[in-house]
N, C-alpha and C. Protein backbone atom coordinates (compact mmCIF):
# COMPACT_ATOMS: atom_id res chain seq x y z
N UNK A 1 -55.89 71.83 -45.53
CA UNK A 1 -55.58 72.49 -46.79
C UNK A 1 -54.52 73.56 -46.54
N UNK A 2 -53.11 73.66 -47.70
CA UNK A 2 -52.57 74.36 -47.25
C UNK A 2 -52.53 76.06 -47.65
N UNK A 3 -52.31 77.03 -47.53
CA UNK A 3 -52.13 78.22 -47.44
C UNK A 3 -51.35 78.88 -48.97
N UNK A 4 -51.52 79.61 -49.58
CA UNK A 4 -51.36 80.19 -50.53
C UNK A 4 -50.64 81.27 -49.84
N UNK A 5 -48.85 81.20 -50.58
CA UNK A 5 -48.08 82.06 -49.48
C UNK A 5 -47.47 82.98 -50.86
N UNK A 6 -47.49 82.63 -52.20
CA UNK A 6 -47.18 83.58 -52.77
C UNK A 6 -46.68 83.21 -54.16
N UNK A 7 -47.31 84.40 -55.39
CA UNK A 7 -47.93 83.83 -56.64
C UNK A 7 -46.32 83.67 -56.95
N UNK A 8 -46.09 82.74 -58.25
CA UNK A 8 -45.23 82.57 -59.24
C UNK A 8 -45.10 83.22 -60.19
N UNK A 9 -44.08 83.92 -60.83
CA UNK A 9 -44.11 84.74 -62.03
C UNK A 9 -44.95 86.14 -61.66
N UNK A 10 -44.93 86.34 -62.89
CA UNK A 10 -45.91 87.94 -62.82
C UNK A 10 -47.33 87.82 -62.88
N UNK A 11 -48.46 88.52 -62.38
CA UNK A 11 -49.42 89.22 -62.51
C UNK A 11 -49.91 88.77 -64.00
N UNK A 12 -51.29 88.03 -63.64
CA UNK A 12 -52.01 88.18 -65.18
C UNK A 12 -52.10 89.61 -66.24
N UNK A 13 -51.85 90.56 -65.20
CA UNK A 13 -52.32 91.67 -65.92
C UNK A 13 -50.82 92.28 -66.76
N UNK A 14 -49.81 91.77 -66.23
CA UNK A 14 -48.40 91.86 -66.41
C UNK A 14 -48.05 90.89 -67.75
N UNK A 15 -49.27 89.97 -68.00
CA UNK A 15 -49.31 89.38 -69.13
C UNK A 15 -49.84 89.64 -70.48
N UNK A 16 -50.83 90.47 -70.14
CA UNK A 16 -51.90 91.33 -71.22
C UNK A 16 -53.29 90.63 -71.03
N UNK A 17 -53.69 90.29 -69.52
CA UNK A 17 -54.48 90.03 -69.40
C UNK A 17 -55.45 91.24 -68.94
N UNK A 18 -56.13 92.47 -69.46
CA UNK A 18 -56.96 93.10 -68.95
C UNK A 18 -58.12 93.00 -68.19
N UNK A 19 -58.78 91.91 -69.13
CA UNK A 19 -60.20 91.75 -68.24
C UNK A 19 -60.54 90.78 -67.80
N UNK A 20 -59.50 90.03 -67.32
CA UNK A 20 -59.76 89.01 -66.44
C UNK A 20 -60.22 87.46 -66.86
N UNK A 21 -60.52 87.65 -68.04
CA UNK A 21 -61.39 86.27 -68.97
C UNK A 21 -59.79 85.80 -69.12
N UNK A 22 -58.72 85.47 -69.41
CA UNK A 22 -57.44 84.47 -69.31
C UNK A 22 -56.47 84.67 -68.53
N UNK A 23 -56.77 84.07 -67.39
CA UNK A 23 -55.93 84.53 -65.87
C UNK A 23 -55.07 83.39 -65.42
N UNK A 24 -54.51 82.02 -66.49
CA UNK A 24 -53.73 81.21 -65.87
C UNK A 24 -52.86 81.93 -64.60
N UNK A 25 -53.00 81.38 -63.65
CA UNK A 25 -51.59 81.51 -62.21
C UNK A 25 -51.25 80.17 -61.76
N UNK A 26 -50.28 80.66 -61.33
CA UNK A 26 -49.26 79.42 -60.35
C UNK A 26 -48.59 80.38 -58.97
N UNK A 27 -49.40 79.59 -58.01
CA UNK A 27 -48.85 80.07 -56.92
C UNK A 27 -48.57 78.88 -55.62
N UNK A 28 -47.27 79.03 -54.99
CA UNK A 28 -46.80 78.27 -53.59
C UNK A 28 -47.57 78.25 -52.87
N UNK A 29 -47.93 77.19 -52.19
CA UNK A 29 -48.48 77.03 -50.96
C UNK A 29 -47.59 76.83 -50.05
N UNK A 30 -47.73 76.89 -48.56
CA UNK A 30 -47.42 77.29 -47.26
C UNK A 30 -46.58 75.34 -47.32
N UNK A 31 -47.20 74.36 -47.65
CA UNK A 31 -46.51 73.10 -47.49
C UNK A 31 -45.90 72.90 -48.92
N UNK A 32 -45.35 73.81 -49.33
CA UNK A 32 -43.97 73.61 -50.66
C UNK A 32 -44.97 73.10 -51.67
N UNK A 33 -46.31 72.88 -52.08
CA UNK A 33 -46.68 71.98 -53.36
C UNK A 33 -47.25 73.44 -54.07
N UNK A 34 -47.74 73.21 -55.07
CA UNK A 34 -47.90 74.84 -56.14
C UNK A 34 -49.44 74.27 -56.60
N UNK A 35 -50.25 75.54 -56.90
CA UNK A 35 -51.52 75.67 -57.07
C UNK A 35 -51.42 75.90 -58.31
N UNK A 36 -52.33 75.63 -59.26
CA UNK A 36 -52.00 75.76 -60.55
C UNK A 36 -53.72 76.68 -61.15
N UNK A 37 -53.73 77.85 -61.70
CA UNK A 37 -55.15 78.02 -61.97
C UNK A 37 -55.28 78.02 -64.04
N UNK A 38 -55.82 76.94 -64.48
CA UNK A 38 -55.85 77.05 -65.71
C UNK A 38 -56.65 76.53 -66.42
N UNK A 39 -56.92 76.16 -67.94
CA UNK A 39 -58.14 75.63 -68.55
C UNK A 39 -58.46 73.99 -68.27
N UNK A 40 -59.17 73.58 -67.29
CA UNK A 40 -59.57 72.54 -67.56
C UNK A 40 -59.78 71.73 -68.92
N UNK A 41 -59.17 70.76 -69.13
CA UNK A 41 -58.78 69.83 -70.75
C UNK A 41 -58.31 68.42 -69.99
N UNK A 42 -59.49 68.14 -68.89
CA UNK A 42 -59.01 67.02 -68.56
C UNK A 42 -59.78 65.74 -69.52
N UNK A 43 -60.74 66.23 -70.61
CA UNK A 43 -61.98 65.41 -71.92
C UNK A 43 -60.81 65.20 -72.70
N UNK A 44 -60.19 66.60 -72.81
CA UNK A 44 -59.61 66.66 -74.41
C UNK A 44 -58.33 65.69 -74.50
N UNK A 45 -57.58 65.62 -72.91
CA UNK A 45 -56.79 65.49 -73.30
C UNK A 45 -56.01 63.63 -72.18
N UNK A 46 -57.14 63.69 -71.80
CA UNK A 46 -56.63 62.09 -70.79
C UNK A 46 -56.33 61.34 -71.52
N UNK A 47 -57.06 60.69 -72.95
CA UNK A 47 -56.66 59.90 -73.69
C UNK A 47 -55.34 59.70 -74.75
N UNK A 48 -54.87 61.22 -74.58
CA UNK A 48 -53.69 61.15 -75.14
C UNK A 48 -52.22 61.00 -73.75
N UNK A 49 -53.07 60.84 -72.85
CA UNK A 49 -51.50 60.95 -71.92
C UNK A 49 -50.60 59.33 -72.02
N UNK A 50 -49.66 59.70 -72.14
CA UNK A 50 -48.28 58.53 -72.49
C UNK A 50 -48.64 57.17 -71.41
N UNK A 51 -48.12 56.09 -71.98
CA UNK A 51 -48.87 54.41 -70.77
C UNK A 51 -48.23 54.79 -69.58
N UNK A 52 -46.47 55.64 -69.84
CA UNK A 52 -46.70 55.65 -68.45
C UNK A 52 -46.81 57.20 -67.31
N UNK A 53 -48.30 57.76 -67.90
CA UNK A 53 -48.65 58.40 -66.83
C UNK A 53 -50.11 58.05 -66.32
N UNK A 54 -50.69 58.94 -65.63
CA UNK A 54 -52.10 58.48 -65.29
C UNK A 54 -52.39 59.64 -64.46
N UNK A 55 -53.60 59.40 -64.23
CA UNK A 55 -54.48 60.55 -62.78
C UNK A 55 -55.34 59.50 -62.33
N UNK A 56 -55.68 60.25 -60.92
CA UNK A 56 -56.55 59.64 -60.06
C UNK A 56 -57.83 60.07 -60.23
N UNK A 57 -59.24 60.17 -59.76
CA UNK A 57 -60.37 60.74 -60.34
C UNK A 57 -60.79 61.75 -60.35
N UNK A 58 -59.73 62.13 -59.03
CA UNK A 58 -60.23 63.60 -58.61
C UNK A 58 -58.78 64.61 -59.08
N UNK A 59 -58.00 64.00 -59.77
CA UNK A 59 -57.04 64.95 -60.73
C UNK A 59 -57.43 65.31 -61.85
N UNK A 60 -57.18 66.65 -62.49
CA UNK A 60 -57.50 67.42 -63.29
C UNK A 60 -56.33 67.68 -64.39
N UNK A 61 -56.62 67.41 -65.50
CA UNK A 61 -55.54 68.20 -66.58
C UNK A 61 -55.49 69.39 -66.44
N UNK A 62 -54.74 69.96 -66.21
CA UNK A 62 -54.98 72.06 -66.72
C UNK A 62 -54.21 72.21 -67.24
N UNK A 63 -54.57 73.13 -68.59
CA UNK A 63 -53.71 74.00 -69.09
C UNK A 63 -53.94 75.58 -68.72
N UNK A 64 -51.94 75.84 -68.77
CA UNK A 64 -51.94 76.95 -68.48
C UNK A 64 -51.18 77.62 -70.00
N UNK A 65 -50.85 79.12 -70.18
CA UNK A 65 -50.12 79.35 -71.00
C UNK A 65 -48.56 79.52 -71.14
N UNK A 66 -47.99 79.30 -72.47
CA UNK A 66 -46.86 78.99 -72.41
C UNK A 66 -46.15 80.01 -71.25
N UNK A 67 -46.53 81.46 -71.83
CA UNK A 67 -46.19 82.97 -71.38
C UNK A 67 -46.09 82.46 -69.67
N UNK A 68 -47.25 81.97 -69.36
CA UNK A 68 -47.30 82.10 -67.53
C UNK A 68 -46.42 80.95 -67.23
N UNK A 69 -45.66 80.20 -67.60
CA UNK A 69 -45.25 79.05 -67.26
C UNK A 69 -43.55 79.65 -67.48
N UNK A 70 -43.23 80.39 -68.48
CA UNK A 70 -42.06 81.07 -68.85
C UNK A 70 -41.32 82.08 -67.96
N UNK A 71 -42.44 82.99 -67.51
CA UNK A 71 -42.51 84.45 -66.61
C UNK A 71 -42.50 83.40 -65.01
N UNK A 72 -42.67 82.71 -64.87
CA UNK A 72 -42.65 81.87 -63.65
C UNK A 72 -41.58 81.48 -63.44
N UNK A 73 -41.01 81.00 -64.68
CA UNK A 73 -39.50 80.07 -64.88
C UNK A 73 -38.71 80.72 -63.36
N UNK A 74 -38.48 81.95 -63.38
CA UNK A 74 -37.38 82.51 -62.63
C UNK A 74 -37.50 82.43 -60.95
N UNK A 75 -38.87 82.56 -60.89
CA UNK A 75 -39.53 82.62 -59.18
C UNK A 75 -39.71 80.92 -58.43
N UNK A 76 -39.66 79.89 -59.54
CA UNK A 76 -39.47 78.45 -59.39
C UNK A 76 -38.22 78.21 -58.42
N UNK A 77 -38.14 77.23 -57.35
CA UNK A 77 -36.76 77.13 -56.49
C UNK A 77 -36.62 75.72 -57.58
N UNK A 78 -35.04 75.82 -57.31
CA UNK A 78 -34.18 74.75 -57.97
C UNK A 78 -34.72 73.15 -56.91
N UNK A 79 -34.49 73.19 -55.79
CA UNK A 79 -35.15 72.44 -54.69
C UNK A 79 -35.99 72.77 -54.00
């Protein structure tokens, strides 16, 4: 498993997250792939995914919020 080397975007709390109850993050791991922490909607939402995508059993839908995905935009590498 690889290493969590450093978050994406800003700080939940940098979002107006005070108390911790909506903490979407995205953070790099040590082997280049990104950790994603957000609402599980893998019920709500498998049956709507397009013919051509899919998951495996042990993949998860998450949603995160628009805000954390935006505030991230900039800390994302191009490659």
């Amino acid at each position: 498993m690889s290493q969590i080397i450093r978050r994406i975007g800003v700080p939940p709390s940098a979002r107006g997250s005070a108390g911790g109850g909506n903490c979407p993050d995205i953070f790099e791991l040590a082997d280049g792939n990104f950790a994603v922490i957000g609402t599980d909607q893998t019920d709500k939402l498998d049956g709507q995914l397009p013919p051509d995508a899919s998951r495996a059993s042990y993949e998860r839908i998450v949603v995160i919020t628009r805000d954390t995905l935006i505030k991230a935009k900039g800390d994302i590498p191009d490659l």
